[in-house]
C-alpha atoms as a PDB file:
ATOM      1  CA  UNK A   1      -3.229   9.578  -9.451  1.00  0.00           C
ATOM      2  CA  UNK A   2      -3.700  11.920  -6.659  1.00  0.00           C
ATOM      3  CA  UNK A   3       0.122  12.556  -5.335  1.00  0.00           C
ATOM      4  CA  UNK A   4       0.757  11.927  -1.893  1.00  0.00           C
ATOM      5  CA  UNK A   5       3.359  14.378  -0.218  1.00  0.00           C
ATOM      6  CA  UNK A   6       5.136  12.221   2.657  1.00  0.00           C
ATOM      7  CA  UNK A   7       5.928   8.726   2.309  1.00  0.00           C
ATOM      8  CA  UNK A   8       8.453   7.311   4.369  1.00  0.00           C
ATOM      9  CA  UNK A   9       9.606   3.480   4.421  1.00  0.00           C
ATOM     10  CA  UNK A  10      11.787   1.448   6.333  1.00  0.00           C
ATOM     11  CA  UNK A  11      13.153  -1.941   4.403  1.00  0.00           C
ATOM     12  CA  UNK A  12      13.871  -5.190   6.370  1.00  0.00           C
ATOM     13  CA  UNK A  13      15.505  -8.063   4.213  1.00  0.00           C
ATOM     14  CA  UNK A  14      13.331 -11.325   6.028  1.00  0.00           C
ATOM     15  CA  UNK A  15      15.148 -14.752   6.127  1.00  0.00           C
ATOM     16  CA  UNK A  16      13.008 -16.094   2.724  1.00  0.00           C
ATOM     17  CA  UNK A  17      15.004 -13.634   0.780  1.00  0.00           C
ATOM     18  CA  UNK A  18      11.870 -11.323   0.514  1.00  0.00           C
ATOM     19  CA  UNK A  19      11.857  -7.874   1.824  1.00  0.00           C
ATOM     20  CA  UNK A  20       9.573  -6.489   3.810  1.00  0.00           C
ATOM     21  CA  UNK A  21       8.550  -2.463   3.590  1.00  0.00           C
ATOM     22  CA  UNK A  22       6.603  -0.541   6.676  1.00  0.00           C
ATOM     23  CA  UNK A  23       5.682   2.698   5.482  1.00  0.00           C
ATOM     24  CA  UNK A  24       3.994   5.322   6.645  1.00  0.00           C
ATOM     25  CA  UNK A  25       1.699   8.363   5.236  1.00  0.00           C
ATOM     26  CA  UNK A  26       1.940  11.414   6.638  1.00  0.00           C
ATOM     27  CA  UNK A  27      -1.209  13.041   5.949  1.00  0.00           C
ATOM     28  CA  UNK A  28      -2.805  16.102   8.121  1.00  0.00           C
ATOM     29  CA  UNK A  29      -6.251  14.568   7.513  1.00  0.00           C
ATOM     30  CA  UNK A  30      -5.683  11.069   6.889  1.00  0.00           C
ATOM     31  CA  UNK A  31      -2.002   9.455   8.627  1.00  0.00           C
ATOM     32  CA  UNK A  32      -1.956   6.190   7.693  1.00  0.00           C
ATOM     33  CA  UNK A  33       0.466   3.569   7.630  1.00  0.00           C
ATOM     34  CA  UNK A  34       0.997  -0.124   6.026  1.00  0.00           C
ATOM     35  CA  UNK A  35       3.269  -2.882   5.046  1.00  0.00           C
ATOM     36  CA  UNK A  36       4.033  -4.011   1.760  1.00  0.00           C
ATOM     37  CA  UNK A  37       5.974  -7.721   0.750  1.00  0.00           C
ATOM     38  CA  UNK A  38       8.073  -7.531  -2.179  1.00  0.00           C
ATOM     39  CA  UNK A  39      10.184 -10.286  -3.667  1.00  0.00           C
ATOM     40  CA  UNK A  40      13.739  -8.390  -3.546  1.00  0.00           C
ATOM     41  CA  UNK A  41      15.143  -5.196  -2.331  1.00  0.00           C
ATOM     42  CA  UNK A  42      14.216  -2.257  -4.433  1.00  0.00           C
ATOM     43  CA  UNK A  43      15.070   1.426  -4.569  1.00  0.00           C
ATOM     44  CA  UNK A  44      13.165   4.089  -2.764  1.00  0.00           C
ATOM     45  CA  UNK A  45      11.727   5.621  -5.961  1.00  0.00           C
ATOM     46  CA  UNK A  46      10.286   2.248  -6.713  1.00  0.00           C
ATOM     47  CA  UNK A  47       9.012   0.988  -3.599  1.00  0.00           C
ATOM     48  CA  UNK A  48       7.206   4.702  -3.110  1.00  0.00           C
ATOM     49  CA  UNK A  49       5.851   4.242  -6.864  1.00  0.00           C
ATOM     50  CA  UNK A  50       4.716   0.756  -5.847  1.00  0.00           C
ATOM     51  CA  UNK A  51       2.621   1.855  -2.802  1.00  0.00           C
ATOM     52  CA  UNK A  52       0.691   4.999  -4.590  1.00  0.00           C
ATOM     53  CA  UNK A  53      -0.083   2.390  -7.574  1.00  0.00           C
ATOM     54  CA  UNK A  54      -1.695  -0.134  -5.165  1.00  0.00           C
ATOM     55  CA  UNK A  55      -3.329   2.880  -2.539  1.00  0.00           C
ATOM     56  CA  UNK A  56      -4.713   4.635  -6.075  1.00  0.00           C
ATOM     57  CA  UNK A  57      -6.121   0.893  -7.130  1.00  0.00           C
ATOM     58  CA  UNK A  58      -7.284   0.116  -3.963  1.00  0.00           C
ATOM     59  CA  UNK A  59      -9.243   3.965  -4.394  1.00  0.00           C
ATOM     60  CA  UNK A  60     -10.710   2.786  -7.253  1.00  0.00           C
ATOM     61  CA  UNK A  61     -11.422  -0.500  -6.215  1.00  0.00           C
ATOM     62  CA  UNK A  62     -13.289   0.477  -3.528  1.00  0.00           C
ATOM     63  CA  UNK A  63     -15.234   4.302  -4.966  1.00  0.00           C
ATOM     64  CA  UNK A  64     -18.864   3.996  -5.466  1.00  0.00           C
ATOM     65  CA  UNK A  65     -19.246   0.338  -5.016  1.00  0.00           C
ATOM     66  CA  UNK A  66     -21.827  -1.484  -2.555  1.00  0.00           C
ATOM     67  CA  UNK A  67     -20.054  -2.976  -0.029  1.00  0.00           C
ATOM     68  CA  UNK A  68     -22.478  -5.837   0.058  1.00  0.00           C
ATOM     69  CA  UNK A  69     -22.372  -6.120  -3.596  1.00  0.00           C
ATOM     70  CA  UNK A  70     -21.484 -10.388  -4.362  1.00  0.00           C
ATOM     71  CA  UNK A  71     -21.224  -8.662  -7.990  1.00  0.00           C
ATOM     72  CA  UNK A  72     -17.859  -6.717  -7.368  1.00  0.00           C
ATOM     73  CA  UNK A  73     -15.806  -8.840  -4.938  1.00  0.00           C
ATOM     74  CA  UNK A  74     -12.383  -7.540  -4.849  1.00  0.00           C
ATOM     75  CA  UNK A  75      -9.466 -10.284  -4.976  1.00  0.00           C
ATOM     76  CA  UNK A  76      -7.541  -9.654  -1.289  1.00  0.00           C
ATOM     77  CA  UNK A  77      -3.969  -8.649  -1.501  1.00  0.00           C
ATOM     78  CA  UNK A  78      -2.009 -10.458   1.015  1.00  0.00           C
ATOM     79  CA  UNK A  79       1.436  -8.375   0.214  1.00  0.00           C
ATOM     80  CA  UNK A  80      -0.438  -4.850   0.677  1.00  0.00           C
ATOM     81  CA  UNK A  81      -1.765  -4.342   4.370  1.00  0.00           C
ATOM     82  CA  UNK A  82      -2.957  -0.326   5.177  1.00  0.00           C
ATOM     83  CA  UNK A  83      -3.933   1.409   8.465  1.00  0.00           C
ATOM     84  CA  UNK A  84      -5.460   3.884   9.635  1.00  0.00           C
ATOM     85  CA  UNK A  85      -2.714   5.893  12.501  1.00  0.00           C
END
């Protein structure tokens, strides 16, 4: 997993008892930035470790595949929305 020097997040606790997490990537190249729904409150540590597991699947996901490919649909994440800044 390619490690990703400045994540920052902001948690806001929504009325359904789930919280939701803006983040944002501070990348020279690349700034990027993204929400993320998760079912509780969680530490930092975790909610960081969350977001580089689902960016570095998303990666994968998405290298060297045709776009217009019906073989290698990828199943949408509605919890995990990213960017571009």
């Amino acid at each position: 997993m390619e490690a990703i020097d400045k994540i920052s997040v902001i948690q806001k606790e929504l009325p359904s008892g789930n919280c939701q997490v803006k983040f944002f990537i501070e990348d020279e190249r690349k700034p990027q930035y993204g929400y993320l729904l998760v079912n509780e409150p969680k530490p930092v540590g975790e909610i960081i470790a969350e977001i580089q597991e689902r960016l570095e699947r998303r990666r994968m996901a998405t290298s060297g595949l045709n776009p217009f490919s019906v073989m290698h649909q990828q199943k949408e994440d509605n919890n995990f929305y990213l960017y571009s800044a």
